[in-house]
Protein backbone atom coordinates (compact mmCIF):
# COMPACT_ATOMS: atom_id res chain seq x y z
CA UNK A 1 -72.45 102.55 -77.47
CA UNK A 2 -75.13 103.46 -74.83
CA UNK A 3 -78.62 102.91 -75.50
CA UNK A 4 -79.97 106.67 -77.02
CA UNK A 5 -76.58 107.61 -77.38
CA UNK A 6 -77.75 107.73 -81.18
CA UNK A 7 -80.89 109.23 -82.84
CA UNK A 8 -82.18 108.63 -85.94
CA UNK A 9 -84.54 111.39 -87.55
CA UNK A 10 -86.51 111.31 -90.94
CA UNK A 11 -86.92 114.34 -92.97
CA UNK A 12 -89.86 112.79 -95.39
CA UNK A 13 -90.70 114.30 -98.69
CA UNK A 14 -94.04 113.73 -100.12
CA UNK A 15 -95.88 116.40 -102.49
CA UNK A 16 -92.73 119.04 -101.70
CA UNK A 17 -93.79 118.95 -98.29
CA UNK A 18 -92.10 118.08 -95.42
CA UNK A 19 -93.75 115.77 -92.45
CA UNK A 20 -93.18 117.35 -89.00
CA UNK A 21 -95.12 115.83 -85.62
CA UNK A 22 -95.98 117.38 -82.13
CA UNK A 23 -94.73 116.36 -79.17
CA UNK A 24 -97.72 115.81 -76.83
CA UNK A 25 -98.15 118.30 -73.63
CA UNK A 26 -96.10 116.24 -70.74
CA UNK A 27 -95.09 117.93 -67.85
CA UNK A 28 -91.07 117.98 -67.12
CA UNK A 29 -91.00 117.06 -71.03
CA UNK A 30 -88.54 120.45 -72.15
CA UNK A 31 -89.83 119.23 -75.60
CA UNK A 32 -93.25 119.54 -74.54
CA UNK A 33 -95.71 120.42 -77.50
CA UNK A 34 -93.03 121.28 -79.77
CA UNK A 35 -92.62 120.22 -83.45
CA UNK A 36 -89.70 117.72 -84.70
CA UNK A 37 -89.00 115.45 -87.11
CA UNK A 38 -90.01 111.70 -86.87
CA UNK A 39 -87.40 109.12 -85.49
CA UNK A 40 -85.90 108.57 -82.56
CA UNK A 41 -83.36 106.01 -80.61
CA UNK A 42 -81.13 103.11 -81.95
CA UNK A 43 -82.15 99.67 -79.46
CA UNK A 44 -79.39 97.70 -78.36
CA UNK A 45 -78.35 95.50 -81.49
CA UNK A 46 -80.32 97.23 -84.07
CA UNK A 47 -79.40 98.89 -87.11
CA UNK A 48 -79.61 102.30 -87.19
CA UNK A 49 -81.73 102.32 -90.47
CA UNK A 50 -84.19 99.68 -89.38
CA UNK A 51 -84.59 101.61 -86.11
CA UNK A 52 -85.45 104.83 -88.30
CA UNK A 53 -88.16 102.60 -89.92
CA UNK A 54 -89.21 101.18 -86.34
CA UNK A 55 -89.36 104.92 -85.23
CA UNK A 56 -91.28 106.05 -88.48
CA UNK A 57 -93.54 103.49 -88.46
CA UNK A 58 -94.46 103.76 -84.40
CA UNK A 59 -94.65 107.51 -84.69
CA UNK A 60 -96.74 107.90 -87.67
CA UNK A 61 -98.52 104.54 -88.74
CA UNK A 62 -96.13 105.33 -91.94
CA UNK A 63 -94.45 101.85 -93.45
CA UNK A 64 -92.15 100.87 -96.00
CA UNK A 65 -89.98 104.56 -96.27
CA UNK A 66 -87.13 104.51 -98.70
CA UNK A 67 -84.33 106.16 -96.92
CA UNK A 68 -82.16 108.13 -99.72
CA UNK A 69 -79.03 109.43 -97.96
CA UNK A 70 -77.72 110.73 -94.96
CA UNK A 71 -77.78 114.91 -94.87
CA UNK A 72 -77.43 116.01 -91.36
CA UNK A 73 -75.13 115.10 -88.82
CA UNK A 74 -74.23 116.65 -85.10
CA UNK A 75 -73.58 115.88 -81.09
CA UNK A 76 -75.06 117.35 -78.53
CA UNK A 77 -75.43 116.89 -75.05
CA UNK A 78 -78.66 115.99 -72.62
CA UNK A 79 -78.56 115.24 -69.29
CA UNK A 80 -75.14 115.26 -68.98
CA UNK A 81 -74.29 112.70 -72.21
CA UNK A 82 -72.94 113.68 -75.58
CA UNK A 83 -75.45 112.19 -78.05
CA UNK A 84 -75.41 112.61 -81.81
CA UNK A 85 -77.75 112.86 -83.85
CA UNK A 86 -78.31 111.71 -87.64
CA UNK A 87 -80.91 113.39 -90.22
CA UNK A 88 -81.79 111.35 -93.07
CA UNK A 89 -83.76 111.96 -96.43
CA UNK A 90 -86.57 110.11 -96.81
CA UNK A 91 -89.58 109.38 -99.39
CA UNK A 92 -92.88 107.21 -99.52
CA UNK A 93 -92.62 104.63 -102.43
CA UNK A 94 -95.99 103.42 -101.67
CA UNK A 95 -98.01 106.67 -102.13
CA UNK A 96 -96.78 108.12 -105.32
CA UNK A 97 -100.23 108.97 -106.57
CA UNK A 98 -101.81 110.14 -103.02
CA UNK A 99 -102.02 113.74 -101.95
CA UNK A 100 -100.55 112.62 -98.64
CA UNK A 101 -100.76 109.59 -96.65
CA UNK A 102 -102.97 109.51 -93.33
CA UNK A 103 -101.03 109.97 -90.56
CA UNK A 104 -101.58 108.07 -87.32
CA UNK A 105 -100.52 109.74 -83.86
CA UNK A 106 -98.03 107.48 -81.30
CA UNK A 107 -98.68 107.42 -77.55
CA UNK A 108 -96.22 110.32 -77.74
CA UNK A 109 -97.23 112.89 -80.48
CA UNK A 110 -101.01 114.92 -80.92
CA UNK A 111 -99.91 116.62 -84.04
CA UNK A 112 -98.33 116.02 -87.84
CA UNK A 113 -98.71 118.49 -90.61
CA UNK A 114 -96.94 118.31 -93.87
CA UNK A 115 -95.32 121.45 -94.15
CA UNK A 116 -93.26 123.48 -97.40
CA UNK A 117 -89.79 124.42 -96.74
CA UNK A 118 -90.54 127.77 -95.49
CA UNK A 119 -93.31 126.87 -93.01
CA UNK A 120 -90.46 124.07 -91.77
CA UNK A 121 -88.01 126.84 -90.93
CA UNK A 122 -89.80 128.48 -88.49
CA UNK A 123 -92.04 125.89 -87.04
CA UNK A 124 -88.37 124.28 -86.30
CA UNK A 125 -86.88 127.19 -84.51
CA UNK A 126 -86.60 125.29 -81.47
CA UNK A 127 -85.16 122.21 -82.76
CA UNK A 128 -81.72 122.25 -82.49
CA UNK A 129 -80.99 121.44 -86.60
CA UNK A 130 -77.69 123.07 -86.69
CA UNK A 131 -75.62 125.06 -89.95
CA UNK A 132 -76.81 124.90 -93.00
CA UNK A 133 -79.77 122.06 -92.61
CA UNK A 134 -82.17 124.24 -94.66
CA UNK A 135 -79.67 124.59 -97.89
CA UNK A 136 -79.81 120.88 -97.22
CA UNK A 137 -83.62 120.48 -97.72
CA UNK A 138 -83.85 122.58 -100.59
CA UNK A 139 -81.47 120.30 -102.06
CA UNK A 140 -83.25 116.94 -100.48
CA UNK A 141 -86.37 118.78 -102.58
CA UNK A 142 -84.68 118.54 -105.92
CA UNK A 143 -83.14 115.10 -105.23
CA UNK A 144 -86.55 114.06 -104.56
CA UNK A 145 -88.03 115.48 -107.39
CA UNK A 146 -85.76 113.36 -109.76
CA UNK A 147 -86.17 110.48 -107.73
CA UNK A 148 -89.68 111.19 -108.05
CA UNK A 149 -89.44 111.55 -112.10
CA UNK A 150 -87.41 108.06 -112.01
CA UNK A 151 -90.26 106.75 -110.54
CA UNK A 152 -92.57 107.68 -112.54
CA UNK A 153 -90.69 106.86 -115.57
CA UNK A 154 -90.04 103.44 -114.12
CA UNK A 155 -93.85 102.83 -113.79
CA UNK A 156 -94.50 103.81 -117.23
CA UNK A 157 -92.45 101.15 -118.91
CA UNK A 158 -94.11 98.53 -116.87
């Protein structure tokens, strides 16, 4: 498999909000100051959910993510190779109790708002999340939320 021939992207729930970044300004950059998801390429020899934690973690100073499940999936092509792309539910263990965690900006991002579903939608317009990917949120919200709940529940009996 080539090397980017694979991307990884977080969709991370905290507070029913969703965490989008900014593409910095970068001339020849068709993505140029445009809003996506955290994540990004699988190295050579890594595993494609330690490289969404690498990705999270360079991106947005954000560490130790759970990953829940899978709930996007699609190819596309750039620069003339097919490429697929992989959109995965995420949540923050480590900041149950915080309003939302400080985000730090990469070399490669100016921006990061946590966003509800409906400000997601159209901020996203220009990324390419194909079918039904919003359906697929509002679901990732309530399968947070009882994740959430287990947590708490969890922490309780301690």
């Amino acid at each position: 498999m080539d090397v980017g021939s694979t991307i990884h992207k977080a969709v991370i729930i905290h507070n029913n909000r969703f965490l989008i970044v900014r593409r910095k300004e970068k001339e020849g950059d068709i993505f140029s100051s445009h809003w996506e998801l955290p994540g990004g390429s699988v190295e050579v020899g890594e595993d494609p959910h330690t490289a969404l934690k690498r990705e999270v973690r360079e991106e947005t100073g954000l560490t130790g993510i759970k990953i829940i499940k899978q709930i996007h999936k699609y190819a596309f092509r750039h620069k003339e190779k097919t490429r697929t792309k992989f959109i995965h539910l995420c949540v923050l263990p480590g900041h149950l109790d915080s309003i939302h965690p400080e985000i730090i900006h990469s070399e490669e991002h100016d921006g990061a708002r946590w966003v509800t579903l409906e400000e997601f939608e159209k901020m996203m317009k220009k990324e390419k999340v194909r079918e039904n990917l919003y359906d697929r949120l509002k679901s990732g919200l309530v399968k947070h939320n009882e994740w959430l709940q287990q947590q708490k529940q969890t922490n309780k009996k301690k």
